[in-house]
PDB file of N, CA and C in Angstrom:
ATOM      1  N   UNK A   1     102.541 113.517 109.684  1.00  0.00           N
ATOM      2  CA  UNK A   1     102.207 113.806 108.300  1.00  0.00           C
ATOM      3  C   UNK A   1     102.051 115.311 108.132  1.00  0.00           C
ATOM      4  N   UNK A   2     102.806 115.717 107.189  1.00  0.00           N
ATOM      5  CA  UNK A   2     102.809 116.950 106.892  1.00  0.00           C
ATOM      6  C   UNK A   2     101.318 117.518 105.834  1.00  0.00           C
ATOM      7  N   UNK A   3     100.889 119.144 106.234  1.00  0.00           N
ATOM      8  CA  UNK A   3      99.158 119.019 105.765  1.00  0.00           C
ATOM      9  C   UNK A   3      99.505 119.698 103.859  1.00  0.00           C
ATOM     10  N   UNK A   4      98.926 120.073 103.211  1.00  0.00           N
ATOM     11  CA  UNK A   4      99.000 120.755 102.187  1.00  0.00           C
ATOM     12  C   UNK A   4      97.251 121.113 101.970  1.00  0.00           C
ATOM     13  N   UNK A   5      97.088 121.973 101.507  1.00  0.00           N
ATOM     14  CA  UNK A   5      95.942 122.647 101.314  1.00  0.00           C
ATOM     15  C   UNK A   5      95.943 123.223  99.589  1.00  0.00           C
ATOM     16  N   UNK A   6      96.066 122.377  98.770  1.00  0.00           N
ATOM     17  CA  UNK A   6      96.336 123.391  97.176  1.00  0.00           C
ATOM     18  C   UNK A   6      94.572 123.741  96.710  1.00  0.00           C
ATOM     19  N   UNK A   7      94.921 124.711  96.028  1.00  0.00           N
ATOM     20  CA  UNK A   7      93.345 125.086  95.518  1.00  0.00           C
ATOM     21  C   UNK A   7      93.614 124.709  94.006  1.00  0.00           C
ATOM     22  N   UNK A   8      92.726 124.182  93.777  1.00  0.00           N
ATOM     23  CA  UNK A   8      92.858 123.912  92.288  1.00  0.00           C
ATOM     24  C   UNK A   8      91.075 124.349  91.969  1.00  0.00           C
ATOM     25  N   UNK A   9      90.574 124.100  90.624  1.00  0.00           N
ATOM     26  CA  UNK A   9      89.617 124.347  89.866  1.00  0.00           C
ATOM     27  C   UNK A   9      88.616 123.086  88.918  1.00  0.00           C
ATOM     28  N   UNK A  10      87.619 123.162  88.870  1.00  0.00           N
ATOM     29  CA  UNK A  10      86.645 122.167  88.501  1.00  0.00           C
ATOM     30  C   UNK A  10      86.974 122.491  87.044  1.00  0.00           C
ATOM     31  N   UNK A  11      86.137 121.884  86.152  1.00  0.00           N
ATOM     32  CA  UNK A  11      85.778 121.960  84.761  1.00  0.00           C
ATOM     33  C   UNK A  11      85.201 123.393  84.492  1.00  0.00           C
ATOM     34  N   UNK A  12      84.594 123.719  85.381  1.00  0.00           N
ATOM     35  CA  UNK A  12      83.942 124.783  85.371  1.00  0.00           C
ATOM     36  C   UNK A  12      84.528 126.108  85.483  1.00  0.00           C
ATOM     37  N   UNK A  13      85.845 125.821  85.920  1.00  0.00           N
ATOM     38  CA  UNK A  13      86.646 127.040  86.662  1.00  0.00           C
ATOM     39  C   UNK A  13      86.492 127.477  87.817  1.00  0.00           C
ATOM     40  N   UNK A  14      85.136 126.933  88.582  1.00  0.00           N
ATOM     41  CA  UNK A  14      85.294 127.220  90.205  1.00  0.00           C
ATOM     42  C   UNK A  14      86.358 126.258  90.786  1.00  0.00           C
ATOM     43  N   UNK A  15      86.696 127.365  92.144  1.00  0.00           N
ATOM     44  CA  UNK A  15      87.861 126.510  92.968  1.00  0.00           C
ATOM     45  C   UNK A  15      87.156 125.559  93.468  1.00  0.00           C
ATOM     46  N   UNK A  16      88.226 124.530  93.633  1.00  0.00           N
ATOM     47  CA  UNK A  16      87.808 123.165  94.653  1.00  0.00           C
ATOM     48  C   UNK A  16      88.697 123.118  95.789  1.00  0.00           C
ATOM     49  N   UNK A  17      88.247 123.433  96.934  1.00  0.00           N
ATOM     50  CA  UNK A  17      89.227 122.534  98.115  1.00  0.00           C
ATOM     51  C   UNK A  17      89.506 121.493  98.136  1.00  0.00           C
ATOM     52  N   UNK A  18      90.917 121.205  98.020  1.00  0.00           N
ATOM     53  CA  UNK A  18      91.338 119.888  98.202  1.00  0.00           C
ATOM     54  C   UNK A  18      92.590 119.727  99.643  1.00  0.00           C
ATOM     55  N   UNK A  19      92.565 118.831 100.304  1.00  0.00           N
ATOM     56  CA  UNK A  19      93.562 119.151 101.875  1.00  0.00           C
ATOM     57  C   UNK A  19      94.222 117.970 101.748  1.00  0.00           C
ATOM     58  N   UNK A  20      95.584 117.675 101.990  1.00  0.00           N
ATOM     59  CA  UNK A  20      95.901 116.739 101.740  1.00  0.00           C
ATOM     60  C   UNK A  20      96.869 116.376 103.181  1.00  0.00           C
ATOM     61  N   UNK A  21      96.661 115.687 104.073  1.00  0.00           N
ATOM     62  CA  UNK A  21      97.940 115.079 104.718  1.00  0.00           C
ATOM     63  C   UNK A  21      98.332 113.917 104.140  1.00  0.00           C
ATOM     64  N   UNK A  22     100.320 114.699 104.019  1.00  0.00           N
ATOM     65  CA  UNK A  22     101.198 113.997 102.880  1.00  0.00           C
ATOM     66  C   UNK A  22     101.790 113.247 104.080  1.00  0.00           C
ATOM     67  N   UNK A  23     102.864 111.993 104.159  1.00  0.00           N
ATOM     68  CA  UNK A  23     103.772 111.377 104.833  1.00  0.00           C
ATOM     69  C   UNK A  23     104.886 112.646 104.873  1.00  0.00           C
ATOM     70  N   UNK A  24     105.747 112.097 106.139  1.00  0.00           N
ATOM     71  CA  UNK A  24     106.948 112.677 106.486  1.00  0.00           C
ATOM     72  C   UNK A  24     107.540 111.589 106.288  1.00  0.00           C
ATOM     73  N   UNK A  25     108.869 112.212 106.328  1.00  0.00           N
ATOM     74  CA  UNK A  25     109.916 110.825 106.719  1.00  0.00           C
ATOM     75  C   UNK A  25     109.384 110.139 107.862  1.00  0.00           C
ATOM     76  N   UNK A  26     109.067 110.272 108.923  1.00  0.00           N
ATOM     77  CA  UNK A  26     108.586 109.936 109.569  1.00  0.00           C
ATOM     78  C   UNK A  26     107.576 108.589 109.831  1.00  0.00           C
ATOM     79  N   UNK A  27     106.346 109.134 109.142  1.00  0.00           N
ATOM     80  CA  UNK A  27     105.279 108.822 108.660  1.00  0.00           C
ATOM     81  C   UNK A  27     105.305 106.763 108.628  1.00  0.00           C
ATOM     82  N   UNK A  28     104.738 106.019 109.214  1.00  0.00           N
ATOM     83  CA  UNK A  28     105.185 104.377 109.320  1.00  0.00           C
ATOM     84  C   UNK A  28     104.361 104.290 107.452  1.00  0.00           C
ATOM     85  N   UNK A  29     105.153 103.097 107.064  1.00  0.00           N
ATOM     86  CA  UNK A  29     104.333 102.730 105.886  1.00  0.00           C
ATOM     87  C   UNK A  29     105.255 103.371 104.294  1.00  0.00           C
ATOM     88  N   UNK A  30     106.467 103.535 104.589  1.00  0.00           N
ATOM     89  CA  UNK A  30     107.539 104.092 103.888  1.00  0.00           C
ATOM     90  C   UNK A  30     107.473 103.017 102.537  1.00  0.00           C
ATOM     91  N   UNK A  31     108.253 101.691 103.212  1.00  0.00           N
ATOM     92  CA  UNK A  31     108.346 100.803 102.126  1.00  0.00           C
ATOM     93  C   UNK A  31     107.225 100.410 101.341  1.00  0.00           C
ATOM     94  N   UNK A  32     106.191 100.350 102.220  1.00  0.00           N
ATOM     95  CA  UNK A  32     104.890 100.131 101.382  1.00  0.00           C
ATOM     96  C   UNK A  32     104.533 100.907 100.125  1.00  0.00           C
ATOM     97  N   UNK A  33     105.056 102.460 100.576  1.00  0.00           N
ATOM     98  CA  UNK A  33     104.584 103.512  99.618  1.00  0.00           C
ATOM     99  C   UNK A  33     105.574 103.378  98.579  1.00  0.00           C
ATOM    100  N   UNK A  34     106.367 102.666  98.487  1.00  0.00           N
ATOM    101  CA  UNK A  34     107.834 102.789  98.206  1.00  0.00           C
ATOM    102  C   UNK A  34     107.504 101.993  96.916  1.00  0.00           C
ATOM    103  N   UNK A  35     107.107 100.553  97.191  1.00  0.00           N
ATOM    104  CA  UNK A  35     107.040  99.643  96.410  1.00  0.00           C
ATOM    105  C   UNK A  35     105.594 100.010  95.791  1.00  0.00           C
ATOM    106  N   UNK A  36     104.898 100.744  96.087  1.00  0.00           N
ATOM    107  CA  UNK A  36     103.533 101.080  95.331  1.00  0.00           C
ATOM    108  C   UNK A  36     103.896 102.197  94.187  1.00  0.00           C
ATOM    109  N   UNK A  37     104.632 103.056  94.854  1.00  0.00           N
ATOM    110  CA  UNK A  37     105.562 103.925  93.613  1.00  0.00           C
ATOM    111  C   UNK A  37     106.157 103.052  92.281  1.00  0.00           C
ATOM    112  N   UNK A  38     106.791 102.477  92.774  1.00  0.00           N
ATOM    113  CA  UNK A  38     107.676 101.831  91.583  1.00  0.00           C
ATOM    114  C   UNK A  38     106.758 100.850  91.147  1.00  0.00           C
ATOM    115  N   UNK A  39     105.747  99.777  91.302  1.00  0.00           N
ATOM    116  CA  UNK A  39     105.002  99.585  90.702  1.00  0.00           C
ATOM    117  C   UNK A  39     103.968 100.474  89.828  1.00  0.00           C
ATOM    118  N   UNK A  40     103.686 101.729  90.146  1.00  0.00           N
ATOM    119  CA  UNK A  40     103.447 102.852  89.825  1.00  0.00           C
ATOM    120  C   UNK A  40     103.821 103.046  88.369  1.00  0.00           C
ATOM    121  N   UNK A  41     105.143 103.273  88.741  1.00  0.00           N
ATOM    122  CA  UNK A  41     106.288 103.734  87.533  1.00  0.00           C
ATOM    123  C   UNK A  41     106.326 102.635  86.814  1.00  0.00           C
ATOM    124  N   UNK A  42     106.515 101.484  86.632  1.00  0.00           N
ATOM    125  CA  UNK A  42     106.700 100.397  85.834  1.00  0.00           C
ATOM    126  C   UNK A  42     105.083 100.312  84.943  1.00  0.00           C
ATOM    127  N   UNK A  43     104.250 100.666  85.689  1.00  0.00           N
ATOM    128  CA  UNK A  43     102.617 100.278  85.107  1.00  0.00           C
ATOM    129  C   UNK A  43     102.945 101.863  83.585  1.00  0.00           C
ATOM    130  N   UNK A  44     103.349 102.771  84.232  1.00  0.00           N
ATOM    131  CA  UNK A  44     103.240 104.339  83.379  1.00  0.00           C
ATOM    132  C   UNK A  44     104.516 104.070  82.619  1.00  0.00           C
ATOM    133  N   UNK A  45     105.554 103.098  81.969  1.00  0.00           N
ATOM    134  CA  UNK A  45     106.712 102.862  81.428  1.00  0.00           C
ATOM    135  C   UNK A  45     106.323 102.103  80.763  1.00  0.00           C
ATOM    136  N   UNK A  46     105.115 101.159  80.989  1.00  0.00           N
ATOM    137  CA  UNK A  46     104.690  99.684  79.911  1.00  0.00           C
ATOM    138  C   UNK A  46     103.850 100.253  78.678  1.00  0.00           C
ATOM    139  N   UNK A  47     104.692 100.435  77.735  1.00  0.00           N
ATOM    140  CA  UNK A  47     103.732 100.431  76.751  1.00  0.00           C
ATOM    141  C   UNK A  47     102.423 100.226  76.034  1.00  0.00           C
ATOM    142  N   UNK A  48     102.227  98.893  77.200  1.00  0.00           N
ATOM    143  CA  UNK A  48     100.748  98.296  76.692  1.00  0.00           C
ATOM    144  C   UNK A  48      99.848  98.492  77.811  1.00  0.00           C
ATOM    145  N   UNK A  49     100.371  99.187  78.503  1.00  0.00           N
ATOM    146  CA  UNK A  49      99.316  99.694  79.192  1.00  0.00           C
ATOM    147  C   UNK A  49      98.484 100.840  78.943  1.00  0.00           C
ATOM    148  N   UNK A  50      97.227 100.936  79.190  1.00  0.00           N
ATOM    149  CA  UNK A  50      95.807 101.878  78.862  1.00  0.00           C
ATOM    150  C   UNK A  50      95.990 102.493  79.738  1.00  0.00           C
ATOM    151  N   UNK A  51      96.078 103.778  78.879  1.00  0.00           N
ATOM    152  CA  UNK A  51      95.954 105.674  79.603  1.00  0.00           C
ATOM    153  C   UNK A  51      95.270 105.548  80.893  1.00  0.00           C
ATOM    154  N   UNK A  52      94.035 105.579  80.370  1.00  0.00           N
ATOM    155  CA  UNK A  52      93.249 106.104  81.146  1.00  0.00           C
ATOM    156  C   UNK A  52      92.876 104.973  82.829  1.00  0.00           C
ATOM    157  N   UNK A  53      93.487 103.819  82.136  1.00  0.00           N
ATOM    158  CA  UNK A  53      93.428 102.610  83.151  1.00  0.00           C
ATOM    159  C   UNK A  53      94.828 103.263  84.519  1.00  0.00           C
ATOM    160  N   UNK A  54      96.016 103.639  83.724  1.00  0.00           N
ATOM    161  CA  UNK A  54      97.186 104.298  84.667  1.00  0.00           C
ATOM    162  C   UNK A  54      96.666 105.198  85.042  1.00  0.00           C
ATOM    163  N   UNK A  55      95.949 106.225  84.569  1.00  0.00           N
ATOM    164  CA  UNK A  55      95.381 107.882  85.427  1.00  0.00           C
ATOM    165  C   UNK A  55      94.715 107.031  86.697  1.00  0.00           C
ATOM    166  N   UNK A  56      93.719 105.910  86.900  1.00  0.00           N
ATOM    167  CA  UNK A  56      92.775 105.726  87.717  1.00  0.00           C
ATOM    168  C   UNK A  56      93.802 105.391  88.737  1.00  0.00           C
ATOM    169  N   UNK A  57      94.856 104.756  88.336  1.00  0.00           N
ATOM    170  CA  UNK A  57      95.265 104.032  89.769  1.00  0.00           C
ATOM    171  C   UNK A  57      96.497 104.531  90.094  1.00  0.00           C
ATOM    172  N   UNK A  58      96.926 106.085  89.393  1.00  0.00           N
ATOM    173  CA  UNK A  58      97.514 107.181  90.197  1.00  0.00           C
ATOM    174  C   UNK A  58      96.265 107.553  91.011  1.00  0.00           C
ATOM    175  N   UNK A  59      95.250 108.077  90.660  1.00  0.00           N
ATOM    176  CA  UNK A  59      94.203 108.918  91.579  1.00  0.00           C
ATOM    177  C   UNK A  59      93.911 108.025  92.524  1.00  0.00           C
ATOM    178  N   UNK A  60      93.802 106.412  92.286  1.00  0.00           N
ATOM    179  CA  UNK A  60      93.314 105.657  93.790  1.00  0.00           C
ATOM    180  C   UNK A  60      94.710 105.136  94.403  1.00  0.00           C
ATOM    181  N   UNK A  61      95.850 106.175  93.936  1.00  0.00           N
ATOM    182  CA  UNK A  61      97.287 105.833  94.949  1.00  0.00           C
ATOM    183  C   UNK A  61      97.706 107.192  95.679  1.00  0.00           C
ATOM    184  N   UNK A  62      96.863 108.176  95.501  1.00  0.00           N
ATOM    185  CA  UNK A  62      97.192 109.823  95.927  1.00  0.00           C
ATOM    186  C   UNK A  62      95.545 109.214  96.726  1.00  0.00           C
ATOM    187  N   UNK A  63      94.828 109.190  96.761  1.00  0.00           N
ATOM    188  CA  UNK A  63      93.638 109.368  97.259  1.00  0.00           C
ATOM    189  C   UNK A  63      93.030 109.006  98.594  1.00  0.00           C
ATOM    190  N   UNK A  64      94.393 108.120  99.176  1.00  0.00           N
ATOM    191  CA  UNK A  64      94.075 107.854 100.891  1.00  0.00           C
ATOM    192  C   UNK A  64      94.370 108.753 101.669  1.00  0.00           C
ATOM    193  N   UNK A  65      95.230 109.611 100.745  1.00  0.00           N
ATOM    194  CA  UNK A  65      96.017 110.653 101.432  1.00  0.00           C
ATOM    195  C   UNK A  65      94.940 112.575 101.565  1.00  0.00           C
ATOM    196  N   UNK A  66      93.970 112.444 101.047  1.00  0.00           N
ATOM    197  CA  UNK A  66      93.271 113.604 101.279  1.00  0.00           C
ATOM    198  C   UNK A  66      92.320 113.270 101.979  1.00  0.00           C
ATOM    199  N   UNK A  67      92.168 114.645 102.575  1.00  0.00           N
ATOM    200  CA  UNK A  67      91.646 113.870 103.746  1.00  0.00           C
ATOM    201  C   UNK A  67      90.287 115.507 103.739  1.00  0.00           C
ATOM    202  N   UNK A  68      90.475 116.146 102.569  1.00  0.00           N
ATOM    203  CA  UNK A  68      88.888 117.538 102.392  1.00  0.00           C
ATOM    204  C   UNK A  68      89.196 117.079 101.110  1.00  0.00           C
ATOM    205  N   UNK A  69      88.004 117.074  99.943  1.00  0.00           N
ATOM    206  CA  UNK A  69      87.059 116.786 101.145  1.00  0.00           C
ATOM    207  C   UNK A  69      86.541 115.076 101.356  1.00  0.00           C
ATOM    208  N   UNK A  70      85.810 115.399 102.543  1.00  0.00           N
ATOM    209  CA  UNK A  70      86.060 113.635 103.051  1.00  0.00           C
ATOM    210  C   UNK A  70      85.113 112.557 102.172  1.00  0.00           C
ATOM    211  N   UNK A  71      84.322 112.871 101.524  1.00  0.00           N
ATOM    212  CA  UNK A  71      83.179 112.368 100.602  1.00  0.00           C
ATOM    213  C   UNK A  71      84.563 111.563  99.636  1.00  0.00           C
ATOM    214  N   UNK A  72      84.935 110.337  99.310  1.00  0.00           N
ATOM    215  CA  UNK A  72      85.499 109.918  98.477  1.00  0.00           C
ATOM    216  C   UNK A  72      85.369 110.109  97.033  1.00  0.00           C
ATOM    217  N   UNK A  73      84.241 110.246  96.540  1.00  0.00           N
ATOM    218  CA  UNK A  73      83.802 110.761  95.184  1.00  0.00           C
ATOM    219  C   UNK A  73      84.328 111.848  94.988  1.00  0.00           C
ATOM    220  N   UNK A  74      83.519 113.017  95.591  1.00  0.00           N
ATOM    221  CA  UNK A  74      84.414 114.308  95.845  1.00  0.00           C
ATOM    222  C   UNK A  74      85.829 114.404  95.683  1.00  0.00           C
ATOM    223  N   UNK A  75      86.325 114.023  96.861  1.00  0.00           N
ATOM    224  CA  UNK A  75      87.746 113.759  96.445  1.00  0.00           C
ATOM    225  C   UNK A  75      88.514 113.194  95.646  1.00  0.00           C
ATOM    226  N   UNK A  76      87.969 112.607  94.939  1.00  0.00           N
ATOM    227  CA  UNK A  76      88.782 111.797  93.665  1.00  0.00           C
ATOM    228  C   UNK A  76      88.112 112.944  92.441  1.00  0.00           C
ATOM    229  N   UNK A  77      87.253 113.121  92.432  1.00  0.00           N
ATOM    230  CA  UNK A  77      87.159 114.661  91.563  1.00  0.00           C
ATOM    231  C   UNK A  77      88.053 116.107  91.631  1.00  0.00           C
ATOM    232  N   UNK A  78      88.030 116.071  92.712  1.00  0.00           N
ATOM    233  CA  UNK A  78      89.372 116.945  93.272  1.00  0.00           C
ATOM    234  C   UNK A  78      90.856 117.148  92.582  1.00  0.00           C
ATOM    235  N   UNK A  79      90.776 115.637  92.861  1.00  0.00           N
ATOM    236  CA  UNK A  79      92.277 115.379  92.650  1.00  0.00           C
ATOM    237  C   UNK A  79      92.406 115.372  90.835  1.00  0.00           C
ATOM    238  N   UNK A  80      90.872 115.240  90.077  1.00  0.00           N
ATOM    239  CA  UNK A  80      91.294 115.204  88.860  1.00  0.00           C
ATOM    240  C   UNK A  80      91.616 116.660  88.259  1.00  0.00           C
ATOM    241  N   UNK A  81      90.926 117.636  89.464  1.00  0.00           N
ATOM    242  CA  UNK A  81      91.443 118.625  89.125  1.00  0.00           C
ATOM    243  C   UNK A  81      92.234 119.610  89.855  1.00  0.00           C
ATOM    244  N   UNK A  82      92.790 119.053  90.112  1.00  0.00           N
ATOM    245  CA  UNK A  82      94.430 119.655  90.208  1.00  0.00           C
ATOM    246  C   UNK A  82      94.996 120.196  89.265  1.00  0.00           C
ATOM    247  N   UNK A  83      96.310 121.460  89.445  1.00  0.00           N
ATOM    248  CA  UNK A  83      96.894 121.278  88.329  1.00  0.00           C
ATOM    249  C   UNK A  83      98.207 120.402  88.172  1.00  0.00           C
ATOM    250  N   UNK A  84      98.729 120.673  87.205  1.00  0.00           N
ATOM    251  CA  UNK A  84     100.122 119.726  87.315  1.00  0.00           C
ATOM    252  C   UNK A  84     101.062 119.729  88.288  1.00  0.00           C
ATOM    253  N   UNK A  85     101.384 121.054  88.557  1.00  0.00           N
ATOM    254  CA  UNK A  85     102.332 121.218  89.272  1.00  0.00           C
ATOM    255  C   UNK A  85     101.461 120.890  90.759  1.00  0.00           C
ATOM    256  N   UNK A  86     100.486 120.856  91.620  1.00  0.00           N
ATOM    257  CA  UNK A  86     100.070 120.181  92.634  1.00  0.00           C
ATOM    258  C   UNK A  86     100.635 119.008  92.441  1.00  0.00           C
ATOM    259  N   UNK A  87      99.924 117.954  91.381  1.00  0.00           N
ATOM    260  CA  UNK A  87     100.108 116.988  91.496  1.00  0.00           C
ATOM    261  C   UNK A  87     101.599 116.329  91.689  1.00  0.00           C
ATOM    262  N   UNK A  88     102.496 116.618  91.021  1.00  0.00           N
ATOM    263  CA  UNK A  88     103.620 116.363  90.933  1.00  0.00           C
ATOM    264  C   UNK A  88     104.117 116.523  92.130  1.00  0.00           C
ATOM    265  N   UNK A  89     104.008 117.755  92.743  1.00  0.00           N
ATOM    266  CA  UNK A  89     104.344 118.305  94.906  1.00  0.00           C
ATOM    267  C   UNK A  89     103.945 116.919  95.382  1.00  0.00           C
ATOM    268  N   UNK A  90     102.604 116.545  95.573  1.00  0.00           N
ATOM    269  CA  UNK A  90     101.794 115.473  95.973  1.00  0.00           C
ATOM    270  C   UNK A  90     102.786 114.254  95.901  1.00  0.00           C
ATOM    271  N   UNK A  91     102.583 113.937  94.701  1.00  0.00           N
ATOM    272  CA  UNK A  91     103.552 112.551  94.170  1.00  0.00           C
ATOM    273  C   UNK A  91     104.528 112.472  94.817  1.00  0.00           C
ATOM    274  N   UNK A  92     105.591 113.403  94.660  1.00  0.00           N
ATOM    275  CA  UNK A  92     107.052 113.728  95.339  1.00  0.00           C
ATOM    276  C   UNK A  92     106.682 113.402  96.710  1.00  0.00           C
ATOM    277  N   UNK A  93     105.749 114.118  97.374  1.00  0.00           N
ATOM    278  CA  UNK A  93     105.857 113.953  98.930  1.00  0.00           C
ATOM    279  C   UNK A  93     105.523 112.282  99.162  1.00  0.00           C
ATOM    280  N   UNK A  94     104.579 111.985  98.675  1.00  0.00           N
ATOM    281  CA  UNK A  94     103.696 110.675  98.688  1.00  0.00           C
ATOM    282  C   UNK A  94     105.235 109.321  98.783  1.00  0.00           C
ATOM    283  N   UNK A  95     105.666 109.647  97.659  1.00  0.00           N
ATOM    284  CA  UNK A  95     106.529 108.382  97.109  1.00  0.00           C
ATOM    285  C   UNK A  95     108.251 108.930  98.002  1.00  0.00           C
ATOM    286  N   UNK A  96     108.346 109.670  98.648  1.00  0.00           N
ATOM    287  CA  UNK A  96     109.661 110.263  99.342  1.00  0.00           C
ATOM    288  C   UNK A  96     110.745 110.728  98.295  1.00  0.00           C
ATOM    289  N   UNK A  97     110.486 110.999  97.021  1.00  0.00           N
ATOM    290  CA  UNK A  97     111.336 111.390  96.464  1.00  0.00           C
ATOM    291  C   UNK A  97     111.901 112.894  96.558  1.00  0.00           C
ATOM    292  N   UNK A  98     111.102 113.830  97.204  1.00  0.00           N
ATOM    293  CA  UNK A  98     111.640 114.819  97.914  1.00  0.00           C
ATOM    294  C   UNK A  98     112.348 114.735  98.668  1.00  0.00           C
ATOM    295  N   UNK A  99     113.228 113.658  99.307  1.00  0.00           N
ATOM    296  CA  UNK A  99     114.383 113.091 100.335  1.00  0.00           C
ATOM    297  C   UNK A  99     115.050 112.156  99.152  1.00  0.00           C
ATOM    298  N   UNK A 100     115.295 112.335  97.929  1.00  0.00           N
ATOM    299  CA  UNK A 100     116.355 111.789  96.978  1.00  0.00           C
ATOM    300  C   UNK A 100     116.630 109.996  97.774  1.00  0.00           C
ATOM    301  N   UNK A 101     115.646 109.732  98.052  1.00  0.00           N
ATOM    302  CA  UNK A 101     115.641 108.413  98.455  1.00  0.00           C
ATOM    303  C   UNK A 101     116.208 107.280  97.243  1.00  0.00           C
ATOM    304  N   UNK A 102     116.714 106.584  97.621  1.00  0.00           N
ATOM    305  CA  UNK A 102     117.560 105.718  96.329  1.00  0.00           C
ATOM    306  C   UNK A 102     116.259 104.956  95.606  1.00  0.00           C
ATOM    307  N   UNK A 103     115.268 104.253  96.520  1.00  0.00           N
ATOM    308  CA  UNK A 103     114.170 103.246  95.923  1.00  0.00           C
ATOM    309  C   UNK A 103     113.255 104.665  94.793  1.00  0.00           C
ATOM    310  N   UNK A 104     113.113 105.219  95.219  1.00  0.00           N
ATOM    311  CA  UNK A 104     112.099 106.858  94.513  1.00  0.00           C
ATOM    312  C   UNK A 104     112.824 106.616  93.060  1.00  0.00           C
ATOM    313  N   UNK A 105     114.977 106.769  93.043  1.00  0.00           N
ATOM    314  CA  UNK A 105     114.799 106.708  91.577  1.00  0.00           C
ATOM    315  C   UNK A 105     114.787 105.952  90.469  1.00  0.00           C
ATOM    316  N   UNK A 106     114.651 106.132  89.573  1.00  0.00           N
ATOM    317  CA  UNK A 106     114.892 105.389  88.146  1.00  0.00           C
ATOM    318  C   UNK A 106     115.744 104.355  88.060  1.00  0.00           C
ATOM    319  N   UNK A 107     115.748 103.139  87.862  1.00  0.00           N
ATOM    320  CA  UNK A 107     117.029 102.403  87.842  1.00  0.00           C
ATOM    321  C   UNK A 107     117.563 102.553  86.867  1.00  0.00           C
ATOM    322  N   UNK A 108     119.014 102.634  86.684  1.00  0.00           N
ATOM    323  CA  UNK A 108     119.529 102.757  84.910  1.00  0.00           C
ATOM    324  C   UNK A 108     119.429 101.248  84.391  1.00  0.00           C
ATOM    325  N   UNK A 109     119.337 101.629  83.464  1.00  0.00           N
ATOM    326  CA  UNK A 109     119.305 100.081  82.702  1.00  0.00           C
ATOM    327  C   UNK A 109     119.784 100.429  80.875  1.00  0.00           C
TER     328      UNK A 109
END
């Protein structure tokens, strides 16, 4: 697992450490992450699904994966503050779509 270290900022504007070991290709547990992605994507595509219900269970699908800081609370605070562009790095690494993996894209329809 490859490490990432992004600094992001609280509400407050102080920095927060956040450390993240992401999967490699490598990494066992591919398909798992695979099919948690695209369930992912289908939950954030359904119309009738609640905002704030999809934000929670992106943050508890990025959130096994940080590992500073180790306090789970903490870290799921962390991760809310991130900025975008972290998050999106994160996601990409998380779900293998940084390896243009076929399951990662969009199906046409």
């Amino acid at each position: 697992m490859s490490k990432t270290k992004p600094s992001s900022t609280n509400g407050n504007g102080a920095a927060v450490r956040i450390e993240m070991k992401l999967p490699t290709k490598d990494t066992p547990g591919y398909l798992r992450r695979q099919r948690e992605a695209l369930a992912l994507s289908q939950q954030m595509q359904d119309p009738t699904a609640r905002g704030t219900e999809t934000i929670d269970v992106i943050v508890n699908f990025i959130l096994p994966f940080v590992v500073v800081p180790t306090d789970r609370d903490s870290a799921r605070e962390a991760l809310f503050d991130m900025t975008e562009t972290q998050f999106v790095q994160a996601l990409d690494k998380i779900t293998g779509k940084e390896s243009a993996s076929p399951l990662a894209q969009k199906s046409a329809s």
